[in-house]
PDB file of N, CA and C in Angstrom:
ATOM      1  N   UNK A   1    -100.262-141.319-157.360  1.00  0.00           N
ATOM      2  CA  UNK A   1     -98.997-140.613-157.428  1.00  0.00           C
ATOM      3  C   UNK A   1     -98.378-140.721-158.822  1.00  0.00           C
ATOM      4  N   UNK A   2     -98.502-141.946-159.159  1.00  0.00           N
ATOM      5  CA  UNK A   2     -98.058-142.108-160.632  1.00  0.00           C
ATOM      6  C   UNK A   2     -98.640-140.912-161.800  1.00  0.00           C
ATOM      7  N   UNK A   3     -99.905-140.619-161.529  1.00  0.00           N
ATOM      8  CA  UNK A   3    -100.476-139.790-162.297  1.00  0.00           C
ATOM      9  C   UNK A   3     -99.961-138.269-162.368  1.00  0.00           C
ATOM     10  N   UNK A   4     -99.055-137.844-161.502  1.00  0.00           N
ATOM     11  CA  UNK A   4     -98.684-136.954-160.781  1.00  0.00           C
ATOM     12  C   UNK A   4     -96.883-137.052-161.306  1.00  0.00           C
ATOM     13  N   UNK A   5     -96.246-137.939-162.126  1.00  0.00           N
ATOM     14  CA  UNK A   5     -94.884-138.113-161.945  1.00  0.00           C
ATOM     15  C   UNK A   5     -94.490-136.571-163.037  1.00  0.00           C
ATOM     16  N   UNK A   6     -94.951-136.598-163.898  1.00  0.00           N
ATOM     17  CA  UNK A   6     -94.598-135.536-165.073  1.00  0.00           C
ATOM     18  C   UNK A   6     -94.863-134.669-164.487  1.00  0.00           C
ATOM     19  N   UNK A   7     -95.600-134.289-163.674  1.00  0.00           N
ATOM     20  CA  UNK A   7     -95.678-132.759-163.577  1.00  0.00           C
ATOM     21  C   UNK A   7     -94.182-132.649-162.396  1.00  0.00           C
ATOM     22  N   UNK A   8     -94.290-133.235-161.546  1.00  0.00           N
ATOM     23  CA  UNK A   8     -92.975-133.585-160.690  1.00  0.00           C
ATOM     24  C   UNK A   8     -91.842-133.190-161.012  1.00  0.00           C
ATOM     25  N   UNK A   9     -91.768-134.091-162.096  1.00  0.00           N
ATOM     26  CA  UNK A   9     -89.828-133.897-163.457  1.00  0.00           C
ATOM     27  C   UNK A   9     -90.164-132.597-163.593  1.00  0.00           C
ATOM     28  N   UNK A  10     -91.086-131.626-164.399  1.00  0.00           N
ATOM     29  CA  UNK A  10     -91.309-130.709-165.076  1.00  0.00           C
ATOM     30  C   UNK A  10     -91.160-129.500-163.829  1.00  0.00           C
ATOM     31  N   UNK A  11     -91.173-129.673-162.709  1.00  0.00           N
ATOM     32  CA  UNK A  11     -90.953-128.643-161.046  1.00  0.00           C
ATOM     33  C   UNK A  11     -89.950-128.890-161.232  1.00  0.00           C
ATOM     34  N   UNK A  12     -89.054-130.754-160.525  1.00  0.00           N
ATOM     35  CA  UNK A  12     -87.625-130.301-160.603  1.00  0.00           C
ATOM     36  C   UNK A  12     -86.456-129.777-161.703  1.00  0.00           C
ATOM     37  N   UNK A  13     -87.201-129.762-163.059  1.00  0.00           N
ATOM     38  CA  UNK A  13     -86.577-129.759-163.927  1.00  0.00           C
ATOM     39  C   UNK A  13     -86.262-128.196-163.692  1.00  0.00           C
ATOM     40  N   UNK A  14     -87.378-127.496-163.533  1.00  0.00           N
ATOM     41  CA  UNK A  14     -87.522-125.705-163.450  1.00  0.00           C
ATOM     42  C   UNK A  14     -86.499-125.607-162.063  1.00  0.00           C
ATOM     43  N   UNK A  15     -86.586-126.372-160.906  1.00  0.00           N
ATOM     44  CA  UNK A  15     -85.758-126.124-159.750  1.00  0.00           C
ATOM     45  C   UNK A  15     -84.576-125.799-159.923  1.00  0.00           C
ATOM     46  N   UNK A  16     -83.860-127.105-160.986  1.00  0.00           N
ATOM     47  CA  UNK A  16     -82.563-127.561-161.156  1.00  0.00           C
ATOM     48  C   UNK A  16     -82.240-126.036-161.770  1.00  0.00           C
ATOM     49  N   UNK A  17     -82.844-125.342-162.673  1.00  0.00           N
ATOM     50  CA  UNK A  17     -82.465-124.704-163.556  1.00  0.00           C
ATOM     51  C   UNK A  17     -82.480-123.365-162.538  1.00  0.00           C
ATOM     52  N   UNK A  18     -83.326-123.022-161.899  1.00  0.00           N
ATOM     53  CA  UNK A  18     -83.918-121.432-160.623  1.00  0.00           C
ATOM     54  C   UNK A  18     -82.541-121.818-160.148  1.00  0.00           C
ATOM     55  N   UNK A  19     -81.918-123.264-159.097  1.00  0.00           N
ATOM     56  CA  UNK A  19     -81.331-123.050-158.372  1.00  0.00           C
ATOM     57  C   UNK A  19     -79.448-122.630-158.555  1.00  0.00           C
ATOM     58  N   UNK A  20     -79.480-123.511-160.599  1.00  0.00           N
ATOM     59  CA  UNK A  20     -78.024-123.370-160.974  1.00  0.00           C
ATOM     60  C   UNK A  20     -78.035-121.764-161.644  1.00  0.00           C
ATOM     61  N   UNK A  21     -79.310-120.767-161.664  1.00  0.00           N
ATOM     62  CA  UNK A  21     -78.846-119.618-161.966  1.00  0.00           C
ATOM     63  C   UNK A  21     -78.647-119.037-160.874  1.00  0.00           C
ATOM     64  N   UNK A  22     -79.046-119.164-159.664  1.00  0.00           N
ATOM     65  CA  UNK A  22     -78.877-118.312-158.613  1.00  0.00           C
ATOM     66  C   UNK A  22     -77.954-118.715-157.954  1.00  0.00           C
ATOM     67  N   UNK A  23     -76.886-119.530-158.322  1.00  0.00           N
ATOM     68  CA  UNK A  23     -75.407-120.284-157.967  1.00  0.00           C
ATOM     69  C   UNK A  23     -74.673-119.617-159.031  1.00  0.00           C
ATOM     70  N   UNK A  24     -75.169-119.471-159.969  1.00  0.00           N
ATOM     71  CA  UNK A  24     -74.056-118.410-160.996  1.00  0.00           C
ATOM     72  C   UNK A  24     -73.478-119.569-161.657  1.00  0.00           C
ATOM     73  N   UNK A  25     -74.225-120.844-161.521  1.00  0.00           N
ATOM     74  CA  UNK A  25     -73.500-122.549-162.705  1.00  0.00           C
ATOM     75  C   UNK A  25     -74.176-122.423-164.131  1.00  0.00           C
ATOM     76  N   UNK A  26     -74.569-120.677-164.642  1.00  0.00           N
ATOM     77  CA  UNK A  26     -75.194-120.605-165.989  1.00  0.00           C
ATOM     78  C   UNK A  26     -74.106-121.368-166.910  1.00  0.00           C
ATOM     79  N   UNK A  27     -72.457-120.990-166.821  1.00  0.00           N
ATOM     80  CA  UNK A  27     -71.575-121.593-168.098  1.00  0.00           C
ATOM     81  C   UNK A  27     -71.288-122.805-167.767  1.00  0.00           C
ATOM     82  N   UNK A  28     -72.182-123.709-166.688  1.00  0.00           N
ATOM     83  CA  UNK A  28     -72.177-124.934-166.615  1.00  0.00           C
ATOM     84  C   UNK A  28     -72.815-125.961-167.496  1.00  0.00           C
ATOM     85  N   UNK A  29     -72.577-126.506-168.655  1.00  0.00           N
ATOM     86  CA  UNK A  29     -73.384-126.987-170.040  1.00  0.00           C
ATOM     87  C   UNK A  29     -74.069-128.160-169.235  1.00  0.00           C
ATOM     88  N   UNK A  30     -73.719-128.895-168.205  1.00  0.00           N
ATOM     89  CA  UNK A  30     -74.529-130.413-167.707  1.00  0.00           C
ATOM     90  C   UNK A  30     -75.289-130.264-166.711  1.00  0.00           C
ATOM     91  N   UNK A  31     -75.195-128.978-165.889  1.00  0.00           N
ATOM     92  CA  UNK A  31     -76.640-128.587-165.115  1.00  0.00           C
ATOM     93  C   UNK A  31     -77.247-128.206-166.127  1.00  0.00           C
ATOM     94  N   UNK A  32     -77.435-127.427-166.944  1.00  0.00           N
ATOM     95  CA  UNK A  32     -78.604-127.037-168.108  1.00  0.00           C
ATOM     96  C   UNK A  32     -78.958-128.047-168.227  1.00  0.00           C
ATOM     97  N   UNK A  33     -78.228-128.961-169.353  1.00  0.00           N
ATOM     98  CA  UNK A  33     -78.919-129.792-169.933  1.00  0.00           C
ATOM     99  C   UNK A  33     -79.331-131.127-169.139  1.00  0.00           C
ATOM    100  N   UNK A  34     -78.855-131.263-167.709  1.00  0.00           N
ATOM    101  CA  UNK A  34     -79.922-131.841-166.818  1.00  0.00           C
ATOM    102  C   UNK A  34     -80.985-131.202-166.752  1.00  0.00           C
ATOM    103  N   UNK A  35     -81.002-129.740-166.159  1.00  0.00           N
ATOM    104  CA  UNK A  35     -82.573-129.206-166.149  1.00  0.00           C
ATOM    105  C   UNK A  35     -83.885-129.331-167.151  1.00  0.00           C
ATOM    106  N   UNK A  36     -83.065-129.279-168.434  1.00  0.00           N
ATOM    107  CA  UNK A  36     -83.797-129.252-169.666  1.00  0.00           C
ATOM    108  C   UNK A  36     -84.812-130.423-169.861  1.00  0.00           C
ATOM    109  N   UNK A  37     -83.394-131.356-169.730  1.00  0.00           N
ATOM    110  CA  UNK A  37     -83.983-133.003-169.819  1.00  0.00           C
ATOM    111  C   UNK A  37     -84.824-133.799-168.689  1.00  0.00           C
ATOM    112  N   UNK A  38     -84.909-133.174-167.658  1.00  0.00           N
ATOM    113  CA  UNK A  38     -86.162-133.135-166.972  1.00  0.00           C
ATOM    114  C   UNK A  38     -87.406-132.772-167.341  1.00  0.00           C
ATOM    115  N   UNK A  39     -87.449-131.059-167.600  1.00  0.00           N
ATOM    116  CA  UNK A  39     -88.529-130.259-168.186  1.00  0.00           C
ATOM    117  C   UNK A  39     -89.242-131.566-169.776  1.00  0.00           C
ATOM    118  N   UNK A  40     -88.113-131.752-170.061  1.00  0.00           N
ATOM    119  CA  UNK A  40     -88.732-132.510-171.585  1.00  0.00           C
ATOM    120  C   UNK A  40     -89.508-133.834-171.062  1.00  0.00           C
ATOM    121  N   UNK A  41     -88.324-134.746-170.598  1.00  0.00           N
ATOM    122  CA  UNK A  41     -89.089-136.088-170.326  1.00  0.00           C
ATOM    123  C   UNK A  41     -90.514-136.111-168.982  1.00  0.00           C
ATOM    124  N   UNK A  42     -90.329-134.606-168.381  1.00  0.00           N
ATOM    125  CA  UNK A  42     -91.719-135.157-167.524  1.00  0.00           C
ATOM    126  C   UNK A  42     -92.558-133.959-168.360  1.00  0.00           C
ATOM    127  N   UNK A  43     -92.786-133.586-169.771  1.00  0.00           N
ATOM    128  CA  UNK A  43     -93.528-133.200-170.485  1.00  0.00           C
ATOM    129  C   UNK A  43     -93.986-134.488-171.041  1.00  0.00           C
ATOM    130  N   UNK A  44     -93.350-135.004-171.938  1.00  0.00           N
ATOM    131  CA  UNK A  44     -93.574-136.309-172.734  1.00  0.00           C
ATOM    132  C   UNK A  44     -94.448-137.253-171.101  1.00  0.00           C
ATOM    133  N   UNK A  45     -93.470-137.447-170.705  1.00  0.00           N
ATOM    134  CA  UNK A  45     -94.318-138.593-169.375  1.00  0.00           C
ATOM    135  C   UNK A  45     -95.589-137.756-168.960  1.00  0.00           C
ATOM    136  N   UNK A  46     -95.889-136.650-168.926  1.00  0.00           N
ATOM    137  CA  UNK A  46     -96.990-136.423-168.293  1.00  0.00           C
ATOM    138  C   UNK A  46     -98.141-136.667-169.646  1.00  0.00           C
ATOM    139  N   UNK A  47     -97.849-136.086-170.604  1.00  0.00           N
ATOM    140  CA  UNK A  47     -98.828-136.456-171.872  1.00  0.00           C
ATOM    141  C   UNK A  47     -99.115-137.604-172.355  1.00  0.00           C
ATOM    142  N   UNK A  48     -98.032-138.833-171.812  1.00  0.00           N
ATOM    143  CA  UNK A  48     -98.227-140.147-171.959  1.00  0.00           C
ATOM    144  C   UNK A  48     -99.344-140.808-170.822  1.00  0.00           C
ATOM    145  N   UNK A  49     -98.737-140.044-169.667  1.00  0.00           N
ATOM    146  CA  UNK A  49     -99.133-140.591-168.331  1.00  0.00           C
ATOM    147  C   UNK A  49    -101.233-140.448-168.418  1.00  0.00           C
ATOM    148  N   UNK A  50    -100.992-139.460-168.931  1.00  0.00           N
ATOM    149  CA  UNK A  50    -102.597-138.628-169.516  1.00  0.00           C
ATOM    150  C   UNK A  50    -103.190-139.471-169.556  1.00  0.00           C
ATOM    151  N   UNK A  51    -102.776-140.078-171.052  1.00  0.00           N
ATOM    152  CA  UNK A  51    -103.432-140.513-172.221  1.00  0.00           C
ATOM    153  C   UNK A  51    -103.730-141.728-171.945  1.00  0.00           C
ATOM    154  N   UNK A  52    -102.566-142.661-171.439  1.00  0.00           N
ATOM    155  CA  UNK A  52    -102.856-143.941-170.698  1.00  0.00           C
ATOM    156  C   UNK A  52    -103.304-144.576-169.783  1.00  0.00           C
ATOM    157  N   UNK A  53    -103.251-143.240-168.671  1.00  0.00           N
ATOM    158  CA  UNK A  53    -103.626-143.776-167.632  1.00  0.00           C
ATOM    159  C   UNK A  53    -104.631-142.690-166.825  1.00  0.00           C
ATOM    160  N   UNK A  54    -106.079-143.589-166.383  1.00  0.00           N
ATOM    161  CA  UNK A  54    -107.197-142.455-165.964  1.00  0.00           C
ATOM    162  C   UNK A  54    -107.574-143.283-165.016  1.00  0.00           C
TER     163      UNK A  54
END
């Protein structure tokens, strides 16, 4: 499962973001940049997760 966490962040990160546009929370600046900062850190964690762990 561990191997599996980045791609995880990188779904809810896209969720957070599908579900605050279809709520109309676009001029909401801290749902974005929650969504974002998901998408990023389970990019980085999954390329770490890669590299380190097989």
């Amino acid at each position: 499962m561990l191997k599996y966490l980045g791609i995880l962040l990188i779904v809810i990160g896209a969720v957070v973001l599908l579900v605050s546009y279809f709520m109309e929370w676009v001029d909401y600046n801290p749902v974005q940049f929650c969504g974002l900062g998901l998408i990023i850190i389970g990019l980085i964690g999954h390329i770490l997760l890669q590299k380190y762990i097989k």
